[in-house]
C-alpha atoms as a PDB file:
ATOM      1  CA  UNK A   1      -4.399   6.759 -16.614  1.00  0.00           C
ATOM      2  CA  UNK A   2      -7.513   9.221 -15.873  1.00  0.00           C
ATOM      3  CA  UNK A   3      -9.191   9.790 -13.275  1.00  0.00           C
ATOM      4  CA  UNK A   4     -12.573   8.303 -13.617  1.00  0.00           C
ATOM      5  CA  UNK A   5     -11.009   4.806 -13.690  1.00  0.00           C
ATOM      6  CA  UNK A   6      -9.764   4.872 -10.807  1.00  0.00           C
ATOM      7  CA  UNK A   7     -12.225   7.569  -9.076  1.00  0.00           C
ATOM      8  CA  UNK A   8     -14.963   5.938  -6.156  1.00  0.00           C
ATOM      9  CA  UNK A   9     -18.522   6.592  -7.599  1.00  0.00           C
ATOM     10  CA  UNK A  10     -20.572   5.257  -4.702  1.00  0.00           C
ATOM     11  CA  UNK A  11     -20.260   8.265  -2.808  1.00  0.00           C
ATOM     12  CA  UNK A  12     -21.852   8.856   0.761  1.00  0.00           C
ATOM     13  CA  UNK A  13     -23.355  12.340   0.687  1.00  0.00           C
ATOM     14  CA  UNK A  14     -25.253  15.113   3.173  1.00  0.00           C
ATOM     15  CA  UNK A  15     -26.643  18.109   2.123  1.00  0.00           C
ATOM     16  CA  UNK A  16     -26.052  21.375   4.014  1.00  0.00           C
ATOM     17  CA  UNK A  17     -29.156  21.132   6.291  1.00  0.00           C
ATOM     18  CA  UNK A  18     -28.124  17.843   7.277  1.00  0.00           C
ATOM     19  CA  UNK A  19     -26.801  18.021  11.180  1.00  0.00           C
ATOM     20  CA  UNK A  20     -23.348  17.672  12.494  1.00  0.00           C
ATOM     21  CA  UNK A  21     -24.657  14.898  14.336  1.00  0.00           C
ATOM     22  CA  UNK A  22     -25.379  12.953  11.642  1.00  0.00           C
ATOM     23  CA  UNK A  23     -22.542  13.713   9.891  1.00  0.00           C
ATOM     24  CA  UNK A  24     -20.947  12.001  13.365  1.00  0.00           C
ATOM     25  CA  UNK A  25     -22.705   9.052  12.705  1.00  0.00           C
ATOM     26  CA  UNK A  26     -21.816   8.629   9.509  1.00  0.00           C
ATOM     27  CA  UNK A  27     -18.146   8.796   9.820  1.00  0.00           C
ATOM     28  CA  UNK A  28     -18.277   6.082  12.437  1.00  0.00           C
ATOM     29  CA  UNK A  29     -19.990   3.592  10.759  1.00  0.00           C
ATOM     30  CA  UNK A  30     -18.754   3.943   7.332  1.00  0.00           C
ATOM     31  CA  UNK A  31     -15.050   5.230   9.054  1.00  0.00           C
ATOM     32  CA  UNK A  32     -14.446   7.491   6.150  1.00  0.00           C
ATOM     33  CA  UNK A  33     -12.878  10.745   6.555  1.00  0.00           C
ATOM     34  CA  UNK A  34     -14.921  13.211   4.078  1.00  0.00           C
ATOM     35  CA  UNK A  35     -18.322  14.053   3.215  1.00  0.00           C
ATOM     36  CA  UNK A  36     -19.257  15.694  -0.004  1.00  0.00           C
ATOM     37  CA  UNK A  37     -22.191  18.139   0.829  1.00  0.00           C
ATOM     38  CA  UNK A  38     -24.758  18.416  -1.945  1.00  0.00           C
ATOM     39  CA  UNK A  39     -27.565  20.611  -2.542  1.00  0.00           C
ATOM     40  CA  UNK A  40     -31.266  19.042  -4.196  1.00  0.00           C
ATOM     41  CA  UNK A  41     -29.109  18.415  -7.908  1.00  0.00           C
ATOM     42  CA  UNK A  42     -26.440  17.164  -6.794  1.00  0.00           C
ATOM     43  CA  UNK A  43     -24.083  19.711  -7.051  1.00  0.00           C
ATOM     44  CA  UNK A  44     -21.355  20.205  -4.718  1.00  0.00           C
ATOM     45  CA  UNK A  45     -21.312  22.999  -2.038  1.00  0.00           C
ATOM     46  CA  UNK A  46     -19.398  21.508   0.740  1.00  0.00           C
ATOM     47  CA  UNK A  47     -17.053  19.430   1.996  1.00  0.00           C
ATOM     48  CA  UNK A  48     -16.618  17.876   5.853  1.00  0.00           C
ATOM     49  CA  UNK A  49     -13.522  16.478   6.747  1.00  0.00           C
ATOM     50  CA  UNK A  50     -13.576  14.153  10.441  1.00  0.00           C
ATOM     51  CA  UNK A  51     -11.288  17.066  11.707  1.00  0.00           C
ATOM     52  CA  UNK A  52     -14.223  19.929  11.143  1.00  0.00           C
ATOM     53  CA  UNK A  53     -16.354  17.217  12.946  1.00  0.00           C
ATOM     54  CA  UNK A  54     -14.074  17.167  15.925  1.00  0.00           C
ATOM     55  CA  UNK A  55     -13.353  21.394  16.002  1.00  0.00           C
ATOM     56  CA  UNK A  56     -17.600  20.833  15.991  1.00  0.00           C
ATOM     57  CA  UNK A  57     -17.894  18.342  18.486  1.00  0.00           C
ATOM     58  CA  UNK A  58     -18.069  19.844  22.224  1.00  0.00           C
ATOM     59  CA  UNK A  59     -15.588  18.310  24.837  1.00  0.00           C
ATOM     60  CA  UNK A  60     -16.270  14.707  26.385  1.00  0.00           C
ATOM     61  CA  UNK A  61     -15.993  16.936  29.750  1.00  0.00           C
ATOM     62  CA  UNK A  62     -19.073  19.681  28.512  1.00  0.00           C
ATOM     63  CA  UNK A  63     -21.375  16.903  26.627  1.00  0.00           C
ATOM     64  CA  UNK A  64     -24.416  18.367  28.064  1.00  0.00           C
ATOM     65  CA  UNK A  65     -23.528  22.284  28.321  1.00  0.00           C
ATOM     66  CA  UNK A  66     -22.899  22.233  24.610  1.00  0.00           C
ATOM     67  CA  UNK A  67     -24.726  18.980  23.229  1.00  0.00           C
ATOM     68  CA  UNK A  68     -27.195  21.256  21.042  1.00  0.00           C
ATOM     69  CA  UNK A  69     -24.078  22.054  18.752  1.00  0.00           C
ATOM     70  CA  UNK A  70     -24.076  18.480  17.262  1.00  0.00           C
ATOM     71  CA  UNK A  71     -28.191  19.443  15.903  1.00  0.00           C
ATOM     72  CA  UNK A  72     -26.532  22.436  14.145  1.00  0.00           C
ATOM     73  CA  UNK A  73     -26.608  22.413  10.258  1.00  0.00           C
ATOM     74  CA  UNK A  74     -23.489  21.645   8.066  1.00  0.00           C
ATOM     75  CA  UNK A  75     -23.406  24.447   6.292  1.00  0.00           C
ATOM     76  CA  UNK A  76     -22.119  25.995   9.794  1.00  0.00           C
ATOM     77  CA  UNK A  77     -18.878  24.085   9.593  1.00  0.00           C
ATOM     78  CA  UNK A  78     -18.291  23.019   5.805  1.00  0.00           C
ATOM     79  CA  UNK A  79     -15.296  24.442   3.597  1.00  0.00           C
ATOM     80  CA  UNK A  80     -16.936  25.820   1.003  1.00  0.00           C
ATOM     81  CA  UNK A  81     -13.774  26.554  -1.172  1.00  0.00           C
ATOM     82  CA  UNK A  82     -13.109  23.253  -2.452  1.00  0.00           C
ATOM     83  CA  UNK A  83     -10.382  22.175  -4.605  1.00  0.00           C
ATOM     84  CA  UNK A  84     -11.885  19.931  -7.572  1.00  0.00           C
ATOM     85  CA  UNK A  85     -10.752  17.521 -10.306  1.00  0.00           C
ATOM     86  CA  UNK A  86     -12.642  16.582 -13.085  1.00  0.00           C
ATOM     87  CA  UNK A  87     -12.963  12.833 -14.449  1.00  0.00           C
ATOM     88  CA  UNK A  88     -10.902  13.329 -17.785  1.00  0.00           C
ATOM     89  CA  UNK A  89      -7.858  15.187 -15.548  1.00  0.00           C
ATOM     90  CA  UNK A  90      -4.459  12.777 -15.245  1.00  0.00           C
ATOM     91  CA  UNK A  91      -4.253  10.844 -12.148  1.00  0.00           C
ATOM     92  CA  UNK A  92      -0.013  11.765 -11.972  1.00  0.00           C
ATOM     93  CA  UNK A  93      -1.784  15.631 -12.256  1.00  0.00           C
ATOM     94  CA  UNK A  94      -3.775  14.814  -9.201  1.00  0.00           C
ATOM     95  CA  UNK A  95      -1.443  13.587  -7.232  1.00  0.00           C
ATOM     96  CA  UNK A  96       0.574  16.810  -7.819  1.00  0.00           C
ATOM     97  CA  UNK A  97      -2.814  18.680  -7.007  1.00  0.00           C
ATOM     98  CA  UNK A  98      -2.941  16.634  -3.460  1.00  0.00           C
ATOM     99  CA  UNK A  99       0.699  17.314  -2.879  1.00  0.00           C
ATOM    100  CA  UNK A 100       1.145  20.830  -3.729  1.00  0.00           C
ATOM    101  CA  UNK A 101      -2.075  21.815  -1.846  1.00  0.00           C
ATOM    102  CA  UNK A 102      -1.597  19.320   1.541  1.00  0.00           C
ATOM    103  CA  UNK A 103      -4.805  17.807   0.719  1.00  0.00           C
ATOM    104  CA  UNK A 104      -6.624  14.024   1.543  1.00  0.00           C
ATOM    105  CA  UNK A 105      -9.374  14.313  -0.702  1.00  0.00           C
ATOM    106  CA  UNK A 106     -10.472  15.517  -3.885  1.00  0.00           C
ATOM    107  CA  UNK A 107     -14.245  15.743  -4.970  1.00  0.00           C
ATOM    108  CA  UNK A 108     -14.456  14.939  -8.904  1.00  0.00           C
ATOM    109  CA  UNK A 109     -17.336  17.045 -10.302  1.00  0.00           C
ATOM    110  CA  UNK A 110     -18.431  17.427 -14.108  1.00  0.00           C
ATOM    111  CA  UNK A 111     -20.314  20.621 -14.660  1.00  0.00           C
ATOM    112  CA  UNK A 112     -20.211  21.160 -10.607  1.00  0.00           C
ATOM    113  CA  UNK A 113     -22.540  18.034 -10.226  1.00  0.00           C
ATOM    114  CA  UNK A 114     -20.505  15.479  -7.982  1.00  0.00           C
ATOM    115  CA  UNK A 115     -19.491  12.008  -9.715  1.00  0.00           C
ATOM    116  CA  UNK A 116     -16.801  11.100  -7.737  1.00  0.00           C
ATOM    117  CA  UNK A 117     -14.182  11.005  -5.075  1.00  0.00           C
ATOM    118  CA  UNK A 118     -10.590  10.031  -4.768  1.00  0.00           C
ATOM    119  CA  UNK A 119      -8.802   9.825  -1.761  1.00  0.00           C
ATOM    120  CA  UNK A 120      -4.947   9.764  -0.736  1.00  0.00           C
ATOM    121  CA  UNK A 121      -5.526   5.557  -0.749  1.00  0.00           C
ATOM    122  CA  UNK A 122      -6.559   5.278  -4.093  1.00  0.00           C
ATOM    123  CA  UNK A 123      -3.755   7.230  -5.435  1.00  0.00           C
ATOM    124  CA  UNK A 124      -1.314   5.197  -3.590  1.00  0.00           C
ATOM    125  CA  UNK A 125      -3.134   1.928  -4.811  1.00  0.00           C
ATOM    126  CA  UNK A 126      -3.021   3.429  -8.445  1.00  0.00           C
ATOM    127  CA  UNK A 127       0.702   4.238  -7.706  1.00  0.00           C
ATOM    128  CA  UNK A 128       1.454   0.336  -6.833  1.00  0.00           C
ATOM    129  CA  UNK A 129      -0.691  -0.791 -10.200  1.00  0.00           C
ATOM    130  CA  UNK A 130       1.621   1.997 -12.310  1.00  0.00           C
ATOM    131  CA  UNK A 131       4.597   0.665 -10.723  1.00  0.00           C
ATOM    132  CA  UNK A 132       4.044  -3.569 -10.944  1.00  0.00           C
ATOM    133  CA  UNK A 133       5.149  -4.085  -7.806  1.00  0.00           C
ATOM    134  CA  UNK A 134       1.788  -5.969  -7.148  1.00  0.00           C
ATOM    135  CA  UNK A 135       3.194  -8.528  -9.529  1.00  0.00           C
ATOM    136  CA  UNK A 136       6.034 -10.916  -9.505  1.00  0.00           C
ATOM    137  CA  UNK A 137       9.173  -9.746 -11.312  1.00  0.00           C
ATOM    138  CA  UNK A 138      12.641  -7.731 -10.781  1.00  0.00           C
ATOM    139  CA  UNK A 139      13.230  -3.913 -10.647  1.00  0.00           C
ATOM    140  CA  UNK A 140      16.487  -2.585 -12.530  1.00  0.00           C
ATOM    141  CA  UNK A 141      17.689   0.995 -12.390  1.00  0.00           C
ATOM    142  CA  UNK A 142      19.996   2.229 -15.094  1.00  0.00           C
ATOM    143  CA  UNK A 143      21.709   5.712 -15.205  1.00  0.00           C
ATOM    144  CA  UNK A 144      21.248   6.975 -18.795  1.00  0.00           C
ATOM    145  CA  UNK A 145      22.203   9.769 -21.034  1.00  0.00           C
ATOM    146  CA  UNK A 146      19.744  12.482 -20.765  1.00  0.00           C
ATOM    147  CA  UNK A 147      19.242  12.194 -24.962  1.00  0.00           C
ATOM    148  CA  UNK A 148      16.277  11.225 -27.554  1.00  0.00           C
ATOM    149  CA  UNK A 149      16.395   7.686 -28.256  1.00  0.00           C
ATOM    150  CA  UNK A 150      17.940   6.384 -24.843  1.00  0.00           C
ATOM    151  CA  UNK A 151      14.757   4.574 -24.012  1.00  0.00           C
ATOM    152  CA  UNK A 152      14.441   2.808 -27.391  1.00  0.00           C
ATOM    153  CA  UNK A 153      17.574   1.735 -27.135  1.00  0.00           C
ATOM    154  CA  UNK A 154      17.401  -0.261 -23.663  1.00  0.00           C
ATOM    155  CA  UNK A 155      14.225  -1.708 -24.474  1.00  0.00           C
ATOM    156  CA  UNK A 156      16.090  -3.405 -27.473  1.00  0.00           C
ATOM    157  CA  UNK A 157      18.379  -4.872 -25.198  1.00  0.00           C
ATOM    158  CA  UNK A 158      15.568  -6.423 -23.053  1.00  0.00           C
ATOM    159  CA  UNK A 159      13.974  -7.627 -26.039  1.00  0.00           C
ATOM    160  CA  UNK A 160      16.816  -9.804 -27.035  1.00  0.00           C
ATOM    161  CA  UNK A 161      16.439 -11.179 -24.387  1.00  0.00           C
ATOM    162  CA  UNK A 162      12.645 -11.665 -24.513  1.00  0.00           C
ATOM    163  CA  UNK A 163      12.203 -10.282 -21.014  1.00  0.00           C
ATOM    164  CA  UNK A 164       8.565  -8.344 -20.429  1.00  0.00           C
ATOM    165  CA  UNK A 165       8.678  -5.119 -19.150  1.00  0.00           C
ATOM    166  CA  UNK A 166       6.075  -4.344 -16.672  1.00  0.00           C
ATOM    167  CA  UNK A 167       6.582  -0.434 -15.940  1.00  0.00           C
ATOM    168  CA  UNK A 168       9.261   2.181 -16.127  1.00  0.00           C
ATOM    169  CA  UNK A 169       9.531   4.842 -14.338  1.00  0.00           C
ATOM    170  CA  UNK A 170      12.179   8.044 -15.275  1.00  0.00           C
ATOM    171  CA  UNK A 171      13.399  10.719 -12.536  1.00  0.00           C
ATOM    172  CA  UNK A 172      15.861  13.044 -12.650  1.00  0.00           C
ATOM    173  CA  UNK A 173      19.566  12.059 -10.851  1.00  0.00           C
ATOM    174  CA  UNK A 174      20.462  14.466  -8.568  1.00  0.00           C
ATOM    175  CA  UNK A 175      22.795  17.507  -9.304  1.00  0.00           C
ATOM    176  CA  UNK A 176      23.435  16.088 -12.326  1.00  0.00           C
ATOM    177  CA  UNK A 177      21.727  17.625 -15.431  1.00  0.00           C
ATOM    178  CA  UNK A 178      22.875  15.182 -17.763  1.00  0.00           C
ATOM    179  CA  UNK A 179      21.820  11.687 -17.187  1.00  0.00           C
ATOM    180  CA  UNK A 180      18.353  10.627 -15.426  1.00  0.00           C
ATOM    181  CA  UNK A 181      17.403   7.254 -13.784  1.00  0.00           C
ATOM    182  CA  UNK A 182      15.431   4.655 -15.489  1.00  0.00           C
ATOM    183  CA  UNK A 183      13.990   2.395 -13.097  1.00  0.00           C
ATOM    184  CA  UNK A 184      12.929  -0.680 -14.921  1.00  0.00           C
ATOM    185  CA  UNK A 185      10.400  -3.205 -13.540  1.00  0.00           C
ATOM    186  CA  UNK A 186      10.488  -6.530 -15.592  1.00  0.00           C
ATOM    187  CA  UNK A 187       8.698 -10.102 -15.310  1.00  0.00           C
ATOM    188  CA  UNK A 188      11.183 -12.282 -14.284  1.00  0.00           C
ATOM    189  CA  UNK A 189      12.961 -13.378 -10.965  1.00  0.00           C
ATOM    190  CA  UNK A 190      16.473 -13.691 -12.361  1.00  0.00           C
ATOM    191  CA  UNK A 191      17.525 -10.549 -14.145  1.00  0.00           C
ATOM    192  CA  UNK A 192      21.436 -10.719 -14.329  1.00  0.00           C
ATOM    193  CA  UNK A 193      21.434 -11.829 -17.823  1.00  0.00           C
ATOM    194  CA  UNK A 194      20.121  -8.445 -18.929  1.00  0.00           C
ATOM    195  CA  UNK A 195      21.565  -6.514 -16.493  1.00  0.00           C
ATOM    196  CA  UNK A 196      24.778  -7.932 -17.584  1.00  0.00           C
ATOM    197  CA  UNK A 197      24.068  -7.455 -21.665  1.00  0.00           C
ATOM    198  CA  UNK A 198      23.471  -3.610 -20.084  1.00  0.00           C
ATOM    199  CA  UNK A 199      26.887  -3.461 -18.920  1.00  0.00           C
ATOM    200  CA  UNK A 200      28.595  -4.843 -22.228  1.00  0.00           C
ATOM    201  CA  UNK A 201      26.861  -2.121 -24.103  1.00  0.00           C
ATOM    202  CA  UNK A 202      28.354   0.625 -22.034  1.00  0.00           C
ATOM    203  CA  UNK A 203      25.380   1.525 -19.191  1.00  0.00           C
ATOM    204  CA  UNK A 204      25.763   1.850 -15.628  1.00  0.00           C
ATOM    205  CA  UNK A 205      23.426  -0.579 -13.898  1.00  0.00           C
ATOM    206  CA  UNK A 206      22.691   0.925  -9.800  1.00  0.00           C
ATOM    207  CA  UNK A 207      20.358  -1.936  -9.180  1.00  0.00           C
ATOM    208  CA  UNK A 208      20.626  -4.720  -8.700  1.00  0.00           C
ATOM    209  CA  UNK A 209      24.407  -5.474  -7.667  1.00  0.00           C
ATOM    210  CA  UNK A 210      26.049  -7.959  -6.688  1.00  0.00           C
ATOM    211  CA  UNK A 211      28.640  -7.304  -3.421  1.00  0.00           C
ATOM    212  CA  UNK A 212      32.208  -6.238  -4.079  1.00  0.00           C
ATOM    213  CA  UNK A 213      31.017  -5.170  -8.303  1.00  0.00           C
ATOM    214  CA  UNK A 214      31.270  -2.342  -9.477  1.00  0.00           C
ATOM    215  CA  UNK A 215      28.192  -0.402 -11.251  1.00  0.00           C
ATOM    216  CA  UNK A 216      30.463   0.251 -14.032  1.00  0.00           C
END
């Protein structure tokens, strides 16, 4: 999955000479968090988050001793060095980009002109669409070899069994460096059958279980 399927293209926007005031009003009405600031083509300069608005704002208690701040430009109180994604980037990249860096928002430009903007909700809501979990099925997690092939193999057994596979998903077991987790979502309510033709051919199925069996 890239990014520009999943990035928001109707983008609200100021431009540095806009006021903090307005950037106030903005975030109220349209209760978003960040505003891309553009100059005359478009091309990103800026970026105000509703926390720079509130360092900006004066106190409820000094409204009129310091109301002129809120007519000040943006360009005052915008970050200027903004991290950036582009639209053909990986959306599993991005979400590393939003961890590693501690961020909310990412503007996606192409050629520094502004096209886009994901948020930490759209990743999650691309996360739940990668996963299935939106639709109706089972999730199975198998412990498997760490080994070329592994994959084909299992997906032979569900195919016996004519089960669809909606997603898998592969992470590394921990402090072991030889076997990984498969997590498995399929479409079907009743997965036992499989998970039980998983167990004659040797794998260790973690979920789901049944009380008082063993994984083995």
């Amino acid at each position: 999955m890239i990014v520009e399927t999943i990035m928001n293209e109707d983008i609200i926007t100021l431009t540095p000479t806009d006021t903090i005031h307005s950037a106030v009003l903005i975030i109220r009405e349209k209760r978003i968090r960040h505003i891309p600031i553009v100059d005359d083509s478009f091309q990103l300069v800026g970026l105000v988050s509703d926390r720079d608005i509130r360092d900006a704002a004066p106190s409820i208690f000094r409204t009129e001793e310091y109301k002129n701040d809120l007519q000040k430009p943006l360009s005052s109180i915008m970050k200027t060095e903004i991290i950036t994604g582009h639209p053909l980037d990986f959306v599993e990249e991005i979400g590393a980009v939003f961890c590693d860096n501690n961020i909310n928002c990412l503007p996606i430009v192409k050629g520094r002109k502004l096209v886009g903007i994901i948020t930490g909700s759209d990743l999650l809501h691309s996360y739940v669409e990668l996963t299935g979990v939106n639709q109706p099925g089972s999730q199975i997690e198998i412990r498997i070899p760490d080994k070329a092939g592994s994959l084909h193999d299992i997906a032979h057994i569900f195919k016996r069994r004519n089960t669809n596979i909606l997603s898998t998903l592969v992470y590394p077991e921990k402090n072991v460096t030889d076997y990984k987790i498969l997590v498995i979502r399929v479409q079907t309510m009743n997965p036992f059958m499989v998970v039980e033709d998983l167990k004659k051919e040797g794998y260790t199925v973690l979920w789901p279980s049944l009380p008082g069996i063993s994984h083995e």
